[in-house]
PDB file of N, CA and C in Angstrom:
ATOM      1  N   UNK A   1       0.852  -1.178   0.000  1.00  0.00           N
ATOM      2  CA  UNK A   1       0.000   0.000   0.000  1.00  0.00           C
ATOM      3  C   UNK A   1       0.892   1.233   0.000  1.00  0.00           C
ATOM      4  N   UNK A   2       1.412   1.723  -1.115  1.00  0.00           N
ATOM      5  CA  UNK A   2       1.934   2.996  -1.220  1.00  0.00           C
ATOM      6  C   UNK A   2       1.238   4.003  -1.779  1.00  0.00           C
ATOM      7  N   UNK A   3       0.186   4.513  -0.706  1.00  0.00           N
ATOM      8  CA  UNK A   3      -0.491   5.805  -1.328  1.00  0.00           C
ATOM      9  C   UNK A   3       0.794   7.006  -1.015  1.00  0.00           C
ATOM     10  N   UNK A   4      -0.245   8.006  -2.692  1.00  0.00           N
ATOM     11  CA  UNK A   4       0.933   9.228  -2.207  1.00  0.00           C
ATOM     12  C   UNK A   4       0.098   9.984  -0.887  1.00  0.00           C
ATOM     13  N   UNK A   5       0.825  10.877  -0.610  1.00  0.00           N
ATOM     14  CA  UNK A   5       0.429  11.750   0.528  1.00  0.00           C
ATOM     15  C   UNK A   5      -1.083  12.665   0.221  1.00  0.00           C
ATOM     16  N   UNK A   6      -0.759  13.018  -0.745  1.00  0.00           N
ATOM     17  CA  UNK A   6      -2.349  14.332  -1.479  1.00  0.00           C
ATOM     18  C   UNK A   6      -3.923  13.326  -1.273  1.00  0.00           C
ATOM     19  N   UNK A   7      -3.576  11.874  -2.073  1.00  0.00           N
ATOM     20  CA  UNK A   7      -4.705  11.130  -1.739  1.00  0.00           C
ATOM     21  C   UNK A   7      -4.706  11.013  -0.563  1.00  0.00           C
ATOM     22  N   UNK A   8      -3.847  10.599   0.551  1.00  0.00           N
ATOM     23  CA  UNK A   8      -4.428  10.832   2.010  1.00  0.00           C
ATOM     24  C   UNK A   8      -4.960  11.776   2.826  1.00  0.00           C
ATOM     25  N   UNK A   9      -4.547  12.940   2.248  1.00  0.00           N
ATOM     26  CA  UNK A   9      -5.225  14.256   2.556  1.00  0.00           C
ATOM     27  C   UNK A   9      -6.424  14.483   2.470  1.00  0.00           C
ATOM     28  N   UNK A  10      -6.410  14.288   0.668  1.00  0.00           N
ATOM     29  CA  UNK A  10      -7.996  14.751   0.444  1.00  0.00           C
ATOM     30  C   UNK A  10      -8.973  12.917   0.780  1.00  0.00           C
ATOM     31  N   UNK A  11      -8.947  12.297   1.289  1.00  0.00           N
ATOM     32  CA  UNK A  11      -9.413  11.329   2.007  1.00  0.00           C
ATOM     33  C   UNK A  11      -9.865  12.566   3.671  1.00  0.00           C
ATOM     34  N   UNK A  12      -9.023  12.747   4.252  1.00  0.00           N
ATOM     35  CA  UNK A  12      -9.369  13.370   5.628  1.00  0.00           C
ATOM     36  C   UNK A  12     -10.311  14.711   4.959  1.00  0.00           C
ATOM     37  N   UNK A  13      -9.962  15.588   4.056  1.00  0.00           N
ATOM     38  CA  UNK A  13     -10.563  16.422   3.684  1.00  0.00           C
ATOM     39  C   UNK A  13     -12.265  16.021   3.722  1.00  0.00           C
ATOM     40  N   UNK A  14     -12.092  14.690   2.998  1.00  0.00           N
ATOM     41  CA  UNK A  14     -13.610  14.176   2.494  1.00  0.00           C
ATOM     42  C   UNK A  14     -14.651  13.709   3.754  1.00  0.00           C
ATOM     43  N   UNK A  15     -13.829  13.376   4.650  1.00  0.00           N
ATOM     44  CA  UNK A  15     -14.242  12.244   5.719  1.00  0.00           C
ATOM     45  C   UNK A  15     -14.953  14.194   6.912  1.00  0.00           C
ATOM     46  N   UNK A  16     -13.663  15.247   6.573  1.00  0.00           N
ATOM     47  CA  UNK A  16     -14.376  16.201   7.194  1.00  0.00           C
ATOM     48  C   UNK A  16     -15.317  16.781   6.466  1.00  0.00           C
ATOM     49  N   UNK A  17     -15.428  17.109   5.626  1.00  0.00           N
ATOM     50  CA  UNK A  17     -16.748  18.064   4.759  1.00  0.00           C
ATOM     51  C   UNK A  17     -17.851  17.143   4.890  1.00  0.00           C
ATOM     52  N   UNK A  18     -18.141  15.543   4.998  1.00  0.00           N
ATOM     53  CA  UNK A  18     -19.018  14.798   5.187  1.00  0.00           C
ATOM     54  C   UNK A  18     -19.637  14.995   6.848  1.00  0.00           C
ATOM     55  N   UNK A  19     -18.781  15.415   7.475  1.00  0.00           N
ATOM     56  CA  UNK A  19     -18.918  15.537   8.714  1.00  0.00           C
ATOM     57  C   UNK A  19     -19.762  17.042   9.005  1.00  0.00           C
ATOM     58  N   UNK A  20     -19.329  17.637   8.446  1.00  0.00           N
ATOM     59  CA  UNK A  20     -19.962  19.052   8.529  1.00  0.00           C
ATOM     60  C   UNK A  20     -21.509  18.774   7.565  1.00  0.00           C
ATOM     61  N   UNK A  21     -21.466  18.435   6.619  1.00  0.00           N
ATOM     62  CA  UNK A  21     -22.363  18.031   5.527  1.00  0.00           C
ATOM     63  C   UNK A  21     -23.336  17.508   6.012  1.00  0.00           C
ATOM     64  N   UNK A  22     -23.246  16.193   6.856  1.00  0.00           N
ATOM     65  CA  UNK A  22     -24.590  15.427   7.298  1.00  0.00           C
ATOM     66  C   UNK A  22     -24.726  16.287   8.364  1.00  0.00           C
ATOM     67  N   UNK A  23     -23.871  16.755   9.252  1.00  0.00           N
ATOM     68  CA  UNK A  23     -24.801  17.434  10.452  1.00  0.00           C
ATOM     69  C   UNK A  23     -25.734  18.950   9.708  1.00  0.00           C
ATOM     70  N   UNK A  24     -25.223  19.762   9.104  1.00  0.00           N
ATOM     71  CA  UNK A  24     -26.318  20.789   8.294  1.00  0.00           C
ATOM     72  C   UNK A  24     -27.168  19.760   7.659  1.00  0.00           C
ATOM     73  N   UNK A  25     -26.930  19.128   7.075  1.00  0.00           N
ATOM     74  CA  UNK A  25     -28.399  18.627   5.996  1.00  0.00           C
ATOM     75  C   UNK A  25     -29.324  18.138   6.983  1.00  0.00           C
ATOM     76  N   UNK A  26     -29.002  17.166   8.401  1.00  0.00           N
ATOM     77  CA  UNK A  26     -29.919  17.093   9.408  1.00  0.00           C
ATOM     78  C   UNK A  26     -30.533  18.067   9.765  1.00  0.00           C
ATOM     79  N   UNK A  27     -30.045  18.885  10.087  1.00  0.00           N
ATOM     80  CA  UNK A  27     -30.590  20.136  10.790  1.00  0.00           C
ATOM     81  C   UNK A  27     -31.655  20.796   9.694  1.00  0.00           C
ATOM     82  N   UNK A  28     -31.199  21.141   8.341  1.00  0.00           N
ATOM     83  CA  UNK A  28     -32.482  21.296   7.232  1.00  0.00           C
ATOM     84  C   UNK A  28     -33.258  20.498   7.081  1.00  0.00           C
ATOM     85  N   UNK A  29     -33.260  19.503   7.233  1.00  0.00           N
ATOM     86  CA  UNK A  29     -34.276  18.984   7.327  1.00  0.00           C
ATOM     87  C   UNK A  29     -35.425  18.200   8.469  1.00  0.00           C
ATOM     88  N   UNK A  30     -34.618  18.680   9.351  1.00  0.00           N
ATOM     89  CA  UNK A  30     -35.730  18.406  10.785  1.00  0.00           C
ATOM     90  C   UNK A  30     -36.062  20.108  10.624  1.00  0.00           C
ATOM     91  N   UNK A  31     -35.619  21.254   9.957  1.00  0.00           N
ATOM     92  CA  UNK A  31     -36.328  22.339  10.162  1.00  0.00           C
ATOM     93  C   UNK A  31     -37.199  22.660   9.184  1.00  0.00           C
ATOM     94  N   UNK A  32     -37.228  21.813   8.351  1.00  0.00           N
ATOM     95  CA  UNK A  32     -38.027  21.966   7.138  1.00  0.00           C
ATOM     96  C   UNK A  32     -39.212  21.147   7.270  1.00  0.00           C
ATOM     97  N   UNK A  33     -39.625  21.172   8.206  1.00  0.00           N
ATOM     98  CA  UNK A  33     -40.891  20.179   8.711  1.00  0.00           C
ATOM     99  C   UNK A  33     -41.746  19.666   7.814  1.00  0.00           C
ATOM    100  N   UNK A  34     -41.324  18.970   6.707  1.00  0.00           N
ATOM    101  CA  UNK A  34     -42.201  18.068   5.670  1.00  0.00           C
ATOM    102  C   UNK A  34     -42.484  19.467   4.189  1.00  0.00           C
ATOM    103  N   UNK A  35     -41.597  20.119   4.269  1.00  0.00           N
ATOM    104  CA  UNK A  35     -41.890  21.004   2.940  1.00  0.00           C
ATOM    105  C   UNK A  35     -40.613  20.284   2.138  1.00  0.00           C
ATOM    106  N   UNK A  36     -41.591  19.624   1.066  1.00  0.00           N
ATOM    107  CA  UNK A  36     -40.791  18.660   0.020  1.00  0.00           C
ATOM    108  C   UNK A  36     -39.957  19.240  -0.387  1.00  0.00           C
ATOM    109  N   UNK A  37     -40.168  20.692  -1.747  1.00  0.00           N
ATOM    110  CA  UNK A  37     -39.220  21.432  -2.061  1.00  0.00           C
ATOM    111  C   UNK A  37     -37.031  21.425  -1.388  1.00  0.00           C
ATOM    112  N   UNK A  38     -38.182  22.266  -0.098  1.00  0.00           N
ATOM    113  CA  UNK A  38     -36.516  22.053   0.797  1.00  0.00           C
ATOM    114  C   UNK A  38     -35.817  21.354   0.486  1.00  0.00           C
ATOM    115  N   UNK A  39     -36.262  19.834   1.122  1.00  0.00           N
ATOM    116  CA  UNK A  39     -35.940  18.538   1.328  1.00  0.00           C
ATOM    117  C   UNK A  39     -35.294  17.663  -0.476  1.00  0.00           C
ATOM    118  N   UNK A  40     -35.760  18.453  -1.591  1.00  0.00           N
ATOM    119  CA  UNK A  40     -34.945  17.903  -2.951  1.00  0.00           C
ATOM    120  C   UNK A  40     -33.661  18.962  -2.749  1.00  0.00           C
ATOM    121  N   UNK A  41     -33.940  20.134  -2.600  1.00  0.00           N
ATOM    122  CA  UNK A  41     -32.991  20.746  -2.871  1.00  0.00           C
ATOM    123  C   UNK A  41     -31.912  20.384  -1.976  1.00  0.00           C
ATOM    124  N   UNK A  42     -32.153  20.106  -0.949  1.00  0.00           N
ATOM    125  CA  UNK A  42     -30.908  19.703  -0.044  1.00  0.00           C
ATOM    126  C   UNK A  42     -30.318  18.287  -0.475  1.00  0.00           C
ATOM    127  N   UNK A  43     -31.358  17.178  -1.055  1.00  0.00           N
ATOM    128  CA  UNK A  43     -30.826  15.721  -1.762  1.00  0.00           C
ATOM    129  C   UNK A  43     -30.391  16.462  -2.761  1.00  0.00           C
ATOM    130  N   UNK A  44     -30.360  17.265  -3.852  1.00  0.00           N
ATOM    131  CA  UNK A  44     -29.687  17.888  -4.872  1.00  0.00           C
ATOM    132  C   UNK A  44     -28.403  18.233  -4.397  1.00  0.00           C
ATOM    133  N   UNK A  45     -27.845  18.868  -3.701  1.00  0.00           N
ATOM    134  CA  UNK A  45     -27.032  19.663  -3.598  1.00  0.00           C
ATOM    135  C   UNK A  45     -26.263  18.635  -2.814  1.00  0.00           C
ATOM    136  N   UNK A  46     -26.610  17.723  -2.122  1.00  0.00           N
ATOM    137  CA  UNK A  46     -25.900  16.618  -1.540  1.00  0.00           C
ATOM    138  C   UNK A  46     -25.612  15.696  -2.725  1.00  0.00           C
ATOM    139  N   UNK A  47     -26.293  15.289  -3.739  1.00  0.00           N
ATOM    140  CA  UNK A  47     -25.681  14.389  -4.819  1.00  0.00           C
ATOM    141  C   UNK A  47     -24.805  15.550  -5.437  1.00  0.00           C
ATOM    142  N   UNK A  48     -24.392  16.722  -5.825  1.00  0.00           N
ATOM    143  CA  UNK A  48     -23.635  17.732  -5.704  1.00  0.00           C
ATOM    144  C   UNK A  48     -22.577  17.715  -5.439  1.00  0.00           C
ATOM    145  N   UNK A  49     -22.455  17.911  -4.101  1.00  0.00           N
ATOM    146  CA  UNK A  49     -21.437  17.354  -3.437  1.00  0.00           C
ATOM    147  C   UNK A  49     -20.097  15.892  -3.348  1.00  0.00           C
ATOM    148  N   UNK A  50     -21.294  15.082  -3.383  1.00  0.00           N
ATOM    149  CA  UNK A  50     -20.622  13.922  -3.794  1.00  0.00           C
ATOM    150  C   UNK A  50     -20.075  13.874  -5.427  1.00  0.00           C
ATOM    151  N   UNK A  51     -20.591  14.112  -5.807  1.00  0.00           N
ATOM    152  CA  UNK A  51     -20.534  13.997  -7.849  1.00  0.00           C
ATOM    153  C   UNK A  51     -19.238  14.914  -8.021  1.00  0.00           C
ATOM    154  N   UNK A  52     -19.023  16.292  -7.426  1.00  0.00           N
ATOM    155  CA  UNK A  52     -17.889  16.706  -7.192  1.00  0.00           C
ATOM    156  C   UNK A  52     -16.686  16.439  -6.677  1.00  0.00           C
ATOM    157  N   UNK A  53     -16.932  15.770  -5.421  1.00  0.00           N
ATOM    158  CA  UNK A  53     -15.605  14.842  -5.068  1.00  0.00           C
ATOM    159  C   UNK A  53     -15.612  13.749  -5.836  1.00  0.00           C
ATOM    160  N   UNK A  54     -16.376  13.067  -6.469  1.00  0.00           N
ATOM    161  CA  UNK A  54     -16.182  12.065  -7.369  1.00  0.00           C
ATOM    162  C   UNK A  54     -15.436  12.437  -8.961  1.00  0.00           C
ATOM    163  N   UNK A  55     -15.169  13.833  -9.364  1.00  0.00           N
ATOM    164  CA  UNK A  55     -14.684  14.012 -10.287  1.00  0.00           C
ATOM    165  C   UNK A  55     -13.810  14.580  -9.882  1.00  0.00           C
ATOM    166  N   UNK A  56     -12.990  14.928  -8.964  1.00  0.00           N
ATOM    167  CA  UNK A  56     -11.955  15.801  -8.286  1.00  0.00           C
ATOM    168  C   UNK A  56     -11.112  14.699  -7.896  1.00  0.00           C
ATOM    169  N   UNK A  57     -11.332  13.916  -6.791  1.00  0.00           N
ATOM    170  CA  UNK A  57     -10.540  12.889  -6.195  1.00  0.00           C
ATOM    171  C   UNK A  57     -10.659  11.582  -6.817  1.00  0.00           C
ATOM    172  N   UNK A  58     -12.345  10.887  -7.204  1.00  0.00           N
ATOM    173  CA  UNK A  58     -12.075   9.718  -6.923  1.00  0.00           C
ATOM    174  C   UNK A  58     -13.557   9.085  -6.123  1.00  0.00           C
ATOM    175  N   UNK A  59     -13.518   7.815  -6.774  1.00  0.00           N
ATOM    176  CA  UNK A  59     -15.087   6.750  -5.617  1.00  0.00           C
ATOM    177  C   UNK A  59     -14.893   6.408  -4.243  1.00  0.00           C
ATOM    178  N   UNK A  60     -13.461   6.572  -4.306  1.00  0.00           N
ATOM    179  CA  UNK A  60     -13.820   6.043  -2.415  1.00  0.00           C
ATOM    180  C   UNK A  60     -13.408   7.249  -1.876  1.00  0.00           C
ATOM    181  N   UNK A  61     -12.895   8.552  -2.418  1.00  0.00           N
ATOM    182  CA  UNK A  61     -13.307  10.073  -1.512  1.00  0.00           C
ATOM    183  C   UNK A  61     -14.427  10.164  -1.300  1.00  0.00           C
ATOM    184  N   UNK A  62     -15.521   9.866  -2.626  1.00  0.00           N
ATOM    185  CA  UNK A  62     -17.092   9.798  -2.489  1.00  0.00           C
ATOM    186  C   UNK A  62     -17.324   9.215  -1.490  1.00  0.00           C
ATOM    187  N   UNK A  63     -17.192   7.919  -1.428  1.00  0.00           N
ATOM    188  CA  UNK A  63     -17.708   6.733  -0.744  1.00  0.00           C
ATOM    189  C   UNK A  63     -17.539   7.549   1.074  1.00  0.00           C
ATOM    190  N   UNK A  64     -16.210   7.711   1.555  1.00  0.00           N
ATOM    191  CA  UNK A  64     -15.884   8.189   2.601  1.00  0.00           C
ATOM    192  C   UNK A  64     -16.667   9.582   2.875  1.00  0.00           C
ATOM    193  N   UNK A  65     -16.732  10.641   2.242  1.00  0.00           N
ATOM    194  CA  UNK A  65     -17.720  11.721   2.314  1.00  0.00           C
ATOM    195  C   UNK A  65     -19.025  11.168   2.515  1.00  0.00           C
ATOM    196  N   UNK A  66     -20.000  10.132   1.897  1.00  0.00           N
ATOM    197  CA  UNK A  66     -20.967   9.864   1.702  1.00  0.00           C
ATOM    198  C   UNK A  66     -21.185   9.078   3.248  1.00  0.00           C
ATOM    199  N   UNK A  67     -20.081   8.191   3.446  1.00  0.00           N
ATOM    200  CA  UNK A  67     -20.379   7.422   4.862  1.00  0.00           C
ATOM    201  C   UNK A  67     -20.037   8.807   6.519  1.00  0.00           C
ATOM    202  N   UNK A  68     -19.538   9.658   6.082  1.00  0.00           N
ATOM    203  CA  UNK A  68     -19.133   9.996   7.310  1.00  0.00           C
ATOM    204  C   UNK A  68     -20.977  11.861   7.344  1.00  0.00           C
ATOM    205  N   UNK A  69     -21.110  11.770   6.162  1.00  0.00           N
ATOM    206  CA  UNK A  69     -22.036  12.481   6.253  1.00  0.00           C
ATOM    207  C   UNK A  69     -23.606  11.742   6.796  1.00  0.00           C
ATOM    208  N   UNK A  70     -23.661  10.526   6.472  1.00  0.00           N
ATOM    209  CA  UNK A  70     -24.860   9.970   7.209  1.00  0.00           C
ATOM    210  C   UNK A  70     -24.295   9.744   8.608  1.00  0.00           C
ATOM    211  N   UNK A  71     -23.128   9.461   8.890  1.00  0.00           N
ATOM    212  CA  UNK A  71     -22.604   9.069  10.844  1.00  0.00           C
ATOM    213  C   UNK A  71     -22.913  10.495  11.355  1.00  0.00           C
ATOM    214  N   UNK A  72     -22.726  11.568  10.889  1.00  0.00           N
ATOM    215  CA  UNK A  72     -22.773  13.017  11.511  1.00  0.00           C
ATOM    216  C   UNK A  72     -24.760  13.226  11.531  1.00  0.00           C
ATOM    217  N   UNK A  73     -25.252  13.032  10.203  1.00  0.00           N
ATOM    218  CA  UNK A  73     -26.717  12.736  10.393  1.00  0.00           C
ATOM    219  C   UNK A  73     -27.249  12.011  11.869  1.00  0.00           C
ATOM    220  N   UNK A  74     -27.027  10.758  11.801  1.00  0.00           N
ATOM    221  CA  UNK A  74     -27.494   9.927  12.522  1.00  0.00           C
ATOM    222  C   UNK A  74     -27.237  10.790  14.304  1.00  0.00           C
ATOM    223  N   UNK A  75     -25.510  10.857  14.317  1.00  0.00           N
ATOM    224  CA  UNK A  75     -25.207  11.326  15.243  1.00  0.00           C
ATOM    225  C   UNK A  75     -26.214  12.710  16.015  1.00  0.00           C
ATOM    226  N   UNK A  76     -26.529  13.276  15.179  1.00  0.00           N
ATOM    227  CA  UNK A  76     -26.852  14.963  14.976  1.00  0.00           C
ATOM    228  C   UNK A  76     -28.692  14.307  15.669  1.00  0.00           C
ATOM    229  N   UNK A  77     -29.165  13.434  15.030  1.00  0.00           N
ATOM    230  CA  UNK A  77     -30.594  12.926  15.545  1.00  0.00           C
ATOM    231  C   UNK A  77     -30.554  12.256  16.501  1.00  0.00           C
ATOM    232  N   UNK A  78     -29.500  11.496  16.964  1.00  0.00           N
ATOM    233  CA  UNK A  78     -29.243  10.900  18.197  1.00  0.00           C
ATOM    234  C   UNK A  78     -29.279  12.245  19.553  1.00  0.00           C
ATOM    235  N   UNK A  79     -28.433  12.573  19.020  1.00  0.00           N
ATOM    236  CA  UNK A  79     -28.045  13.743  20.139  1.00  0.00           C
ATOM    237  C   UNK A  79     -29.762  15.025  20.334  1.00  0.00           C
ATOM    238  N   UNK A  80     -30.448  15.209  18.946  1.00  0.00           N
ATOM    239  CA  UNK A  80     -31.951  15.837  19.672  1.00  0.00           C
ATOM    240  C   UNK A  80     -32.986  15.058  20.368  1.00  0.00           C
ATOM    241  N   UNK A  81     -32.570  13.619  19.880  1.00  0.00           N
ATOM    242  CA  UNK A  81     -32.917  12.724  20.787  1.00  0.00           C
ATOM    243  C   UNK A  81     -33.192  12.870  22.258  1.00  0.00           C
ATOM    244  N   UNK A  82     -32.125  12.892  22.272  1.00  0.00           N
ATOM    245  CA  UNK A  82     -31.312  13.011  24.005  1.00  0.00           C
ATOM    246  C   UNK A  82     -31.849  14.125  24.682  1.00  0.00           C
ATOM    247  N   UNK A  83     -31.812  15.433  23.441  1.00  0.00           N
ATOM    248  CA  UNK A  83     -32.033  16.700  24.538  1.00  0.00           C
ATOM    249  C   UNK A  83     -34.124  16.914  24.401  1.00  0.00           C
ATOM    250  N   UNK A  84     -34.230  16.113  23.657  1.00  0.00           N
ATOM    251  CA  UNK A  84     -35.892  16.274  23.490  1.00  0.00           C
ATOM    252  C   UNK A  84     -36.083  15.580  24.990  1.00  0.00           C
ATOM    253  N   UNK A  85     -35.646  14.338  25.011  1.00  0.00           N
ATOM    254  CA  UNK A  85     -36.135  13.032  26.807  1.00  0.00           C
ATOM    255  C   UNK A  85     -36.063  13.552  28.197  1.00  0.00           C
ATOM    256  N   UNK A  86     -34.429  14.850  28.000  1.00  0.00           N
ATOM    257  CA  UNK A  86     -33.787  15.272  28.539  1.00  0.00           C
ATOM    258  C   UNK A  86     -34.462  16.755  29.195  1.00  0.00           C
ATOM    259  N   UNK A  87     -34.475  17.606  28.214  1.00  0.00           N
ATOM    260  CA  UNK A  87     -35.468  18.906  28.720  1.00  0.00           C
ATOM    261  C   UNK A  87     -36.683  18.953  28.356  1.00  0.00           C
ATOM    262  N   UNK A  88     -37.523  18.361  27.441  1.00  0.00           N
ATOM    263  CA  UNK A  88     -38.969  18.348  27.211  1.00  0.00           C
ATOM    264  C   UNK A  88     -39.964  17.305  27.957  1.00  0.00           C
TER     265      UNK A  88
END
């Protein structure tokens, strides 16, 4: 396994913008309370996203952006979870 250094970079690059990525797109869309519109434009701009690192880097920058943006999702609903049980 001799990757060069730039692909390991933009790997961490990907793994962070996915991270930032799923936690905003959660948040638009638990605030977009069932208005469809929103909710394409934000799946738009998220296949966007990915389709761009997929022509810049590469499928498994995608792949890694794509997995670490649903863990920040999930995470992001876990955690209103918590504070909905917690203060409401």
């Amino acid at each position: 396994m001799n990757e060069a250094p730039i692909f390991t970079f933009s790997y961490l690059g990907a793994t962070g913008i996915g991270l930032v990525w799923g936690w905003w797109c959660f948040m638009r869309f638990s605030a977009s309370k069932g208005k469809l519109l929103n909710r394409l434009i934000i799946l738009v701009y998220t296949m966007g996203v990915i389709g761009m690192t997929y022509w810049q880097v590469g499928g498994l920058a995608s792949l890694i952006l794509l997995l670490a943006a649903c863990g920040a999702a999930f995470f992001h609903y876990m955690w209103r979870q918590y504070l909905q049980k917690k203060y409401l």
